[in-house]
Protein backbone atom coordinates (compact mmCIF):
# COMPACT_ATOMS: atom_id res chain seq x y z
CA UNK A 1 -147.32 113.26 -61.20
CA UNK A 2 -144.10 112.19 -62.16
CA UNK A 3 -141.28 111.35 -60.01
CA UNK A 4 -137.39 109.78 -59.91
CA UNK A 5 -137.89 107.11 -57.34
CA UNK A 6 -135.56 104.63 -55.98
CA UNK A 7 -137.35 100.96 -55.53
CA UNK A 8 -135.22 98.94 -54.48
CA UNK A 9 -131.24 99.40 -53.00
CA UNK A 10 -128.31 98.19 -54.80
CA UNK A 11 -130.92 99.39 -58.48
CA UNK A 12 -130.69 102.90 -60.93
CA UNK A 13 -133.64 105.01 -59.95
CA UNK A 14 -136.81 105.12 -62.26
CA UNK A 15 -138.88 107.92 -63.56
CA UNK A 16 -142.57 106.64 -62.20
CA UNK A 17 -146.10 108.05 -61.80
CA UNK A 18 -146.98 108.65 -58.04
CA UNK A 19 -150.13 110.33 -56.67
CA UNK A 20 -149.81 114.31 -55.93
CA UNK A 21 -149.14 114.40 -52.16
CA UNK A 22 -151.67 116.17 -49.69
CA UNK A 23 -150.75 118.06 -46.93
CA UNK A 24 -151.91 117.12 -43.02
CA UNK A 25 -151.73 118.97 -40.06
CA UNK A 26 -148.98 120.61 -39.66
CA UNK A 27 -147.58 120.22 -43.03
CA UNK A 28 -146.81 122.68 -46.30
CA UNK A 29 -146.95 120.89 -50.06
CA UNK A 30 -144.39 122.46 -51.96
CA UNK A 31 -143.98 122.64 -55.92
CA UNK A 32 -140.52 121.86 -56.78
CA UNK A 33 -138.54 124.33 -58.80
CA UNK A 34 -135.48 122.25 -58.63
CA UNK A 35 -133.94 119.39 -56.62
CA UNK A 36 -129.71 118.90 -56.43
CA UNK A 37 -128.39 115.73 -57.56
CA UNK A 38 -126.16 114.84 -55.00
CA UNK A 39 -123.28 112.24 -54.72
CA UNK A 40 -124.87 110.69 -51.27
CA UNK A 41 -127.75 109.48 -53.58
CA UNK A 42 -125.28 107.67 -55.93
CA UNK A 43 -124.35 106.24 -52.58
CA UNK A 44 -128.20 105.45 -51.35
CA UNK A 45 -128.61 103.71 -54.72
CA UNK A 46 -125.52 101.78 -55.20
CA UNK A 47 -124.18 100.92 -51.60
CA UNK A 48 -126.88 100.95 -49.32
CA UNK A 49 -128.75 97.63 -48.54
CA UNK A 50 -131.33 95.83 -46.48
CA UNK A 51 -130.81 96.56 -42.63
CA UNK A 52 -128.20 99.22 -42.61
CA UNK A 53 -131.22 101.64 -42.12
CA UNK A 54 -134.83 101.56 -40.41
CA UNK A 55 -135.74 103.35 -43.32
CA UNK A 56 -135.44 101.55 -47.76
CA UNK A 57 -137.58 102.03 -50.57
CA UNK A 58 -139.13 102.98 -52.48
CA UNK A 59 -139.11 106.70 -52.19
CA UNK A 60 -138.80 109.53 -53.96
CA UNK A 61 -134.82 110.89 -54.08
CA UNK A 62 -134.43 114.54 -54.01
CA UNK A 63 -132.66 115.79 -50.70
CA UNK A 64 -131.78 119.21 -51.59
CA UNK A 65 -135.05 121.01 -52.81
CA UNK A 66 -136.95 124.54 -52.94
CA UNK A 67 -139.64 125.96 -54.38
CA UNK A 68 -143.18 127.47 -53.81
CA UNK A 69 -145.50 126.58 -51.37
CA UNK A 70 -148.53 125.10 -52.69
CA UNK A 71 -150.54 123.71 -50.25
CA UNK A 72 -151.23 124.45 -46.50
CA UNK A 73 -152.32 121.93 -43.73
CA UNK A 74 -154.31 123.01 -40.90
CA UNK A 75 -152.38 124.73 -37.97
CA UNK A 76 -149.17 126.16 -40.24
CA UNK A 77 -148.65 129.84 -39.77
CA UNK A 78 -146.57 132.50 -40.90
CA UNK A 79 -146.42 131.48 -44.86
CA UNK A 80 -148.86 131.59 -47.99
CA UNK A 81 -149.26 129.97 -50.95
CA UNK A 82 -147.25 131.05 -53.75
CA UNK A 83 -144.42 131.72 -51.84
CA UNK A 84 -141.15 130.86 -52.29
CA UNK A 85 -139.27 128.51 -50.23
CA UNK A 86 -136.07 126.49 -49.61
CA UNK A 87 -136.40 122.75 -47.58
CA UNK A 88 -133.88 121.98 -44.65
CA UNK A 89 -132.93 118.41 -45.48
CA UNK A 90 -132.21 117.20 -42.15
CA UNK A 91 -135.64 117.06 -40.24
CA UNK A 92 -134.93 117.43 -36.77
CA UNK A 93 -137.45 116.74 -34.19
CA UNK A 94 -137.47 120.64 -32.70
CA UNK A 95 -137.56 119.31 -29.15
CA UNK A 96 -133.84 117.49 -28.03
CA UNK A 97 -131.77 119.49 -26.74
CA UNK A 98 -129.72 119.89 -29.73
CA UNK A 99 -132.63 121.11 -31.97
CA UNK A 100 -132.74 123.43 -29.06
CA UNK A 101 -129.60 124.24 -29.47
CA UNK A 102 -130.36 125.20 -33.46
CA UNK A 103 -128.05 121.95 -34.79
CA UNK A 104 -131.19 119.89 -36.01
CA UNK A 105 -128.86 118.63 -38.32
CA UNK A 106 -127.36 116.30 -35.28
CA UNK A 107 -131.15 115.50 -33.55
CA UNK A 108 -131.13 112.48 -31.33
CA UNK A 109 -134.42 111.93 -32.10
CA UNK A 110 -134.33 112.26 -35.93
CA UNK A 111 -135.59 108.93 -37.25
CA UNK A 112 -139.04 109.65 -35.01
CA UNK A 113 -138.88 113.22 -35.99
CA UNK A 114 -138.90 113.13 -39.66
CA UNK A 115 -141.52 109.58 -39.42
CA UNK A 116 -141.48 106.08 -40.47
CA UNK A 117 -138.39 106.02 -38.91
CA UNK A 118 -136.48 107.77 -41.71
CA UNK A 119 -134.07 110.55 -42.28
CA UNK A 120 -136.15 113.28 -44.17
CA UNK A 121 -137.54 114.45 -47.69
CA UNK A 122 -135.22 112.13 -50.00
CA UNK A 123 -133.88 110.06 -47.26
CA UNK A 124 -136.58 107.42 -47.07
CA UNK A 125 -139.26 109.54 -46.93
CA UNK A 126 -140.61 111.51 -50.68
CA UNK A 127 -138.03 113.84 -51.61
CA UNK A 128 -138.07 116.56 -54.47
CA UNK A 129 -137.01 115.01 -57.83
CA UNK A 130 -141.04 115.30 -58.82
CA UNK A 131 -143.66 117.62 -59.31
CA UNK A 132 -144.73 118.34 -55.69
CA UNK A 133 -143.11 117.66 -52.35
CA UNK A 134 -144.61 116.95 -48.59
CA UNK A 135 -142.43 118.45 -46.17
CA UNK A 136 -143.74 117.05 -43.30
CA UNK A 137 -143.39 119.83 -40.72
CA UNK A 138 -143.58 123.46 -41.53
CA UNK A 139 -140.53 124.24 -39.52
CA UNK A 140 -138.28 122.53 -42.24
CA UNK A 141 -139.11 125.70 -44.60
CA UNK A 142 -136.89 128.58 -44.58
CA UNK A 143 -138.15 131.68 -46.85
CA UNK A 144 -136.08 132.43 -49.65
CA UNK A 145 -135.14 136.23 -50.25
CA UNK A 146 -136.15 138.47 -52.93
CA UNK A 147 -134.47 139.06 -55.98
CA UNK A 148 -133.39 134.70 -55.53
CA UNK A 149 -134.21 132.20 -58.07
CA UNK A 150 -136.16 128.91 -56.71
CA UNK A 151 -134.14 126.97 -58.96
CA UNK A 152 -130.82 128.47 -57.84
CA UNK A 153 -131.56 128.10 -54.36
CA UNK A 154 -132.30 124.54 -54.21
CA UNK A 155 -128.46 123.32 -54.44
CA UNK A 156 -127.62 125.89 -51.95
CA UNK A 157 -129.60 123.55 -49.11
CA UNK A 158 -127.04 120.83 -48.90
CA UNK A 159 -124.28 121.88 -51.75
CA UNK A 160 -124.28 125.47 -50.31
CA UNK A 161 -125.13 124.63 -46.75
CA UNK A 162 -122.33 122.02 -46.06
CA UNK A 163 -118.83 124.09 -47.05
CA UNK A 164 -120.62 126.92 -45.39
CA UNK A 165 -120.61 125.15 -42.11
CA UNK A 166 -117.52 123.84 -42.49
CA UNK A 167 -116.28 127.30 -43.47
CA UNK A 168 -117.96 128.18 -40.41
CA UNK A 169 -116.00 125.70 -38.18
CA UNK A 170 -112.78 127.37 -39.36
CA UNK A 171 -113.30 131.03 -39.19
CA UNK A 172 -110.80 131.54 -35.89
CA UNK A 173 -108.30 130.28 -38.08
CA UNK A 174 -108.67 131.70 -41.77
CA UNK A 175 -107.29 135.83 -40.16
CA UNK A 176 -105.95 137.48 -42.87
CA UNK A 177 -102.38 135.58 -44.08
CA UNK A 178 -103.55 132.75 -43.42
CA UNK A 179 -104.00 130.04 -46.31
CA UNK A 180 -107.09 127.36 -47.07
CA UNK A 181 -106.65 124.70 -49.49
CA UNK A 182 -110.17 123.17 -51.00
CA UNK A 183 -110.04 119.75 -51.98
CA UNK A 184 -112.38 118.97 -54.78
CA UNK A 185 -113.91 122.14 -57.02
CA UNK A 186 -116.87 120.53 -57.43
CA UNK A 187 -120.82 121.18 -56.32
CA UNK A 188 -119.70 121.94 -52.85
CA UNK A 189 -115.87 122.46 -53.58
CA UNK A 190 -116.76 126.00 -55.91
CA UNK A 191 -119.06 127.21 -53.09
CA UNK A 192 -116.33 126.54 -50.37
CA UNK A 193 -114.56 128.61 -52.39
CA UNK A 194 -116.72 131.70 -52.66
CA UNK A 195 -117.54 131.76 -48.95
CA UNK A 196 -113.91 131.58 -47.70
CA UNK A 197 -113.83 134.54 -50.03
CA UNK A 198 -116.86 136.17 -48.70
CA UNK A 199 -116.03 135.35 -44.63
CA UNK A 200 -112.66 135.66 -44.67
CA UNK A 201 -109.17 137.21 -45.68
CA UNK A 202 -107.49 133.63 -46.19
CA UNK A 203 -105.39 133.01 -49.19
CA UNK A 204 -107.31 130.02 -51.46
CA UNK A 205 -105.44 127.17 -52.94
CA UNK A 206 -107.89 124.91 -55.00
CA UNK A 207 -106.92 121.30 -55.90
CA UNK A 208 -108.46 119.23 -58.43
CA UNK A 209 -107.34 116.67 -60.76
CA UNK A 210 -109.12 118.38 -63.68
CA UNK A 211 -108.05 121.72 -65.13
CA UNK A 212 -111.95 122.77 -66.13
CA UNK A 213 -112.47 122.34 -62.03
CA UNK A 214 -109.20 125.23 -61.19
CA UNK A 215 -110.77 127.79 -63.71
CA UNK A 216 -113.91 127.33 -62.07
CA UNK A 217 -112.21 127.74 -58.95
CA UNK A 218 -110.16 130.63 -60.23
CA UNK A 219 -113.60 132.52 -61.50
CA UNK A 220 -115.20 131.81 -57.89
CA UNK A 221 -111.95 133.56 -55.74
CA UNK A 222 -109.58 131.06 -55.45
CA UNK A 223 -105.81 132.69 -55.33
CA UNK A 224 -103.63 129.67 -56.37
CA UNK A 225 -104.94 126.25 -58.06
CA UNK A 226 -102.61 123.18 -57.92
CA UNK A 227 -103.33 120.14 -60.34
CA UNK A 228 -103.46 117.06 -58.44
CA UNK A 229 -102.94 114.10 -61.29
CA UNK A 230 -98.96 114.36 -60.51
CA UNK A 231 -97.13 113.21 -57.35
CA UNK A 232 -96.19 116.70 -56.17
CA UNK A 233 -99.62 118.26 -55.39
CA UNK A 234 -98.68 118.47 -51.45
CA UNK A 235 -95.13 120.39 -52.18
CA UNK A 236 -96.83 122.67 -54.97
CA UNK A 237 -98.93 123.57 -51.79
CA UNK A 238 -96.35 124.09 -49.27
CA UNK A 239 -94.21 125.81 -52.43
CA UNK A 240 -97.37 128.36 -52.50
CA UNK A 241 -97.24 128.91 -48.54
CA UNK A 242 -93.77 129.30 -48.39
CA UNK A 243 -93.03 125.93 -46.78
CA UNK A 244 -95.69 126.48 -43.85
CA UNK A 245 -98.57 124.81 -45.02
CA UNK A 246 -102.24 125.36 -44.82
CA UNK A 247 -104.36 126.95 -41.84
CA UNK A 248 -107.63 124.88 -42.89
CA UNK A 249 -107.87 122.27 -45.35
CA UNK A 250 -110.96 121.44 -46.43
CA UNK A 251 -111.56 118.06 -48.49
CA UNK A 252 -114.77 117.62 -50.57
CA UNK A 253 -113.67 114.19 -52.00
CA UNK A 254 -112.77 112.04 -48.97
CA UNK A 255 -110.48 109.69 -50.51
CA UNK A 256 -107.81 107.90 -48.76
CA UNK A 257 -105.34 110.37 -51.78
CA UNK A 258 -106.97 113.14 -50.61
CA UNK A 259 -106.92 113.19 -47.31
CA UNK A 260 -103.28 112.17 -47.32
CA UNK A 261 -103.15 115.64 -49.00
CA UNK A 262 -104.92 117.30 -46.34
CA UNK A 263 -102.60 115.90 -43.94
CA UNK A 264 -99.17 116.83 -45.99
CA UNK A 265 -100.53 120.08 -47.18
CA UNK A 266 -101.52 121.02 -43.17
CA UNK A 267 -99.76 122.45 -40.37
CA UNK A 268 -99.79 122.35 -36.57
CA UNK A 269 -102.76 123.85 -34.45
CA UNK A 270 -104.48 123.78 -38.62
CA UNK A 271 -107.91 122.15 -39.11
CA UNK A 272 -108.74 119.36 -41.69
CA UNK A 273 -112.04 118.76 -42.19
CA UNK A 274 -113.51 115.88 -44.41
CA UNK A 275 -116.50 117.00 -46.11
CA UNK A 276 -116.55 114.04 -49.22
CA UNK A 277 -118.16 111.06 -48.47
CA UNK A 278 -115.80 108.25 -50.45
CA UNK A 279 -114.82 106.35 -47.50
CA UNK A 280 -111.52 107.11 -47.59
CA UNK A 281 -109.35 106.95 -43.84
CA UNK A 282 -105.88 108.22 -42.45
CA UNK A 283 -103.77 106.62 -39.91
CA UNK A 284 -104.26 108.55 -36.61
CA UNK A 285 -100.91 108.60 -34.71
CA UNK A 286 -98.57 110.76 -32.72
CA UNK A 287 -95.78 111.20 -35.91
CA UNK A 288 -98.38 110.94 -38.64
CA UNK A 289 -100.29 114.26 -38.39
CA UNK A 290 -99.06 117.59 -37.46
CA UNK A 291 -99.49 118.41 -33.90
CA UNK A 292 -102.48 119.35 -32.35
CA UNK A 293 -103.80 119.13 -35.86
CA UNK A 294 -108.24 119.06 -35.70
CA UNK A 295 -109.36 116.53 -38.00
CA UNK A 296 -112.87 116.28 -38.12
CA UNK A 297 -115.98 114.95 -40.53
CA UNK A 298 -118.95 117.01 -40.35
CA UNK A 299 -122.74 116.62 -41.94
CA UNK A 300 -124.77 119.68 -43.17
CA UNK A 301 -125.61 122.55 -41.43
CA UNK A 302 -128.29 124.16 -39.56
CA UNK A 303 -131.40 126.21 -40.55
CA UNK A 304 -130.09 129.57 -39.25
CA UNK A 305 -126.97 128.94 -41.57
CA UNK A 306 -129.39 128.26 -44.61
CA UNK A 307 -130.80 131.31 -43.90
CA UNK A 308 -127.65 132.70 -44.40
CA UNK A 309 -126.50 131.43 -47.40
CA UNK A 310 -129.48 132.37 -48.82
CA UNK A 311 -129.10 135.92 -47.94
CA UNK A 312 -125.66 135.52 -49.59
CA UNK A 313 -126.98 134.81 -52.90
CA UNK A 314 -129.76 137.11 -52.72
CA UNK A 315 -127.25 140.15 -51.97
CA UNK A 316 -124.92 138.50 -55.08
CA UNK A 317 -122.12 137.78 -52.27
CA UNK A 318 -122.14 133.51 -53.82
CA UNK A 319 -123.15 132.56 -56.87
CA UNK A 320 -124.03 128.50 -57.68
CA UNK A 321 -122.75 127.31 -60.68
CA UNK A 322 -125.42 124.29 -61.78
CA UNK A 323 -126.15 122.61 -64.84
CA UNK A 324 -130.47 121.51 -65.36
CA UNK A 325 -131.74 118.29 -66.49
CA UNK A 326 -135.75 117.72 -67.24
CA UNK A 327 -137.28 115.47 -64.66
CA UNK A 328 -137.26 112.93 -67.24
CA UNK A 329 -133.85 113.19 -67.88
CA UNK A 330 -132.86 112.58 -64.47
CA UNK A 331 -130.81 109.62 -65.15
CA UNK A 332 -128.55 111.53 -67.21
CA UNK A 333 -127.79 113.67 -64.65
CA UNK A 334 -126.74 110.99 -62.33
CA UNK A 335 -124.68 109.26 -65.37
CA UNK A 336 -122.88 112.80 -65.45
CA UNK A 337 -122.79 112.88 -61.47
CA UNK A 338 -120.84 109.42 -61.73
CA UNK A 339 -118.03 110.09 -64.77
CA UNK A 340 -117.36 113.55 -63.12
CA UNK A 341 -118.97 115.73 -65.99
CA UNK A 342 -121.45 117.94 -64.15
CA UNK A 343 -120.18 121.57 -64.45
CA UNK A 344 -120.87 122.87 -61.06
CA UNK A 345 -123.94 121.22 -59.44
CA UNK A 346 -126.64 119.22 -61.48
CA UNK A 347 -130.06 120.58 -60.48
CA UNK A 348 -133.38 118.55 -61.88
CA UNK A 349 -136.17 120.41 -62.78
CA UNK A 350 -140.04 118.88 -63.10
């Protein structure tokens, strides 16, 4: 079959031939009906090198996948072939105490748990960008709801699943009056969006630095959109909350810019929480945030919240916005990932 493998760090990814995958004990073979293209893998290609993981190539990329199971190892109950599915990306062992506690997401066992001392699917193990996918323990499968599309549902594990959890985080805070600003209206930036419109009564300020990216924003429930290429973004947003700032900001670019927006466009006792992975930092002082001011990273969510987003888009609640590629035009994708062009989320399909 064909695949979009990484071979070696710090290299683009290649389209290869790799041998189907068969399922063992324990496991579910899935064909892929679409895998995200995400910016982390721009990262795993371009940043990562020797020794920062236990885990390197090659491997298949592909960390945000669903589709239908195809093939059943020995000992899996409670699914069938032909039936649709969505993958948790972060493969938790099931036995710490915070898989326990449902946040697999944060296992202290994880690089034993998902084997070969890697992360999961796409994350030095075989991901989704090919054919068909070994998901190495049943348990990473959650069932996706009539009436959903395969396709659809595969950004919604990691580009829907992340600004719901960090949506989640925030709900004491977004009552009705209250104001969230999204940073970024991106793959995860337009879902943030539509949730905080679905869970909550909070005003929406969207920020982007491209105009397509605030009528996107506009079209998924945002109230107010504030263009960020000028120097005034963080009084356009305290202009639009009548001077009091922001309840919850939530930044999907993580740029030192951006959050230096967060923290201007916040308040005291608010919430900023850094969702984008661009390395960006903030001083941490006494006079340089507001007080008592939560600022926080975060990484994923769990399977019980997957489950819920994906009985969100069933019922029509969310909708993802995505652009496909072919498999064989997965470069392209990534290309678009990288100058900023993807409308929405760019989803390969084999």
């Amino acid at each position: 079959m064909r695949a979009v493998q990484l071979l070696a760090w710090q290299t683009q990814a290649q389209v290869v031939d790799v041998e189907v995958p068969v399922a063992g004990p324990g496991q579910v073979v899935i064909k892929v009906a679409g895998a995200g293209a995400c910016h982390s893998d721009l990262h795993i290609m371009h940043m990562m090198s020797d020794g920062m993981f236990p885990w390197g190539p090659p491997f298949t990329l592909g960390h945000e996948n669903a589709g239908w199971v195809h093939e059943i190892g020995a000992g899996v109950e409670g699914l069938s072939v032909g039936e649709p599915v969505a993958v948790h990306g972060p493969w938790g062992c099931g036995a710490c105490s915070r898989c326990m506690a449902g946040i697999d997401q944060y296992c202290t066992d994880q690089l034993s748990a998902a084997g070969d001392g890697a992360f999961g699917g796409g994350l030095g193990l075989d991901g989704g960008m090919a054919q068909y996918m070994l998901v190495h323990d049943a348990r990473h499968l959650v069932k996706i709801p009539g009436g959903l599309d395969p396709v659809a549902a595969a950004p919604l594990t990691d580009a829907g699943l992340t600004p719901y959890h960090a949506v989640k985080l925030s709900l004491p805070k977004l009552v009705p009056g209250s104001t969230a600003l999204v940073i970024g209206v991106g793959g995860l930036g337009h879902m943030a969006v539509q949730f905080l419109r679905a869970l909550t009564g909070a005003n929406i300020i969207a920020a982007d630095t491209r105009q397509e990216a605030l009528d996107l924003a506009v079209g998924c429930g945002a109230t107010s959109t504030v263009l960020t290429s000028g120097d005034d973004a963080a009084a356009q947003v305290k202009e639009a909350t009548g001077g009091r700032g922001c309840e919850v900001v939530l930044d999907f670019v993580g740029v030192d810019a951006t959050m230096a927006l967060g923290v201007a466009s916040g308040r005291q006792l608010g919430d900023l929480t850094v969702v984008g992975g661009a390395g960006g930092t903030y001083p941490m002082g006494l006079y340089t945030v507001p007080y008592e001011m939560n600022m926080r990273s975060m990484y994923w969510g769990s399977r019980s919240e997957l489950a819920e987003v994906l009985a969100l888009a069933a019922r029509g609640d969310i909708t993802v916005t995505y652009t496909e590629y072919q498999l064989e035009n997965a470069l392209q994708a990534y290309h678009d990932l990288e100058a900023g062009q993807v409308k929405g989320r760019a989803v390969i399909v084999p």
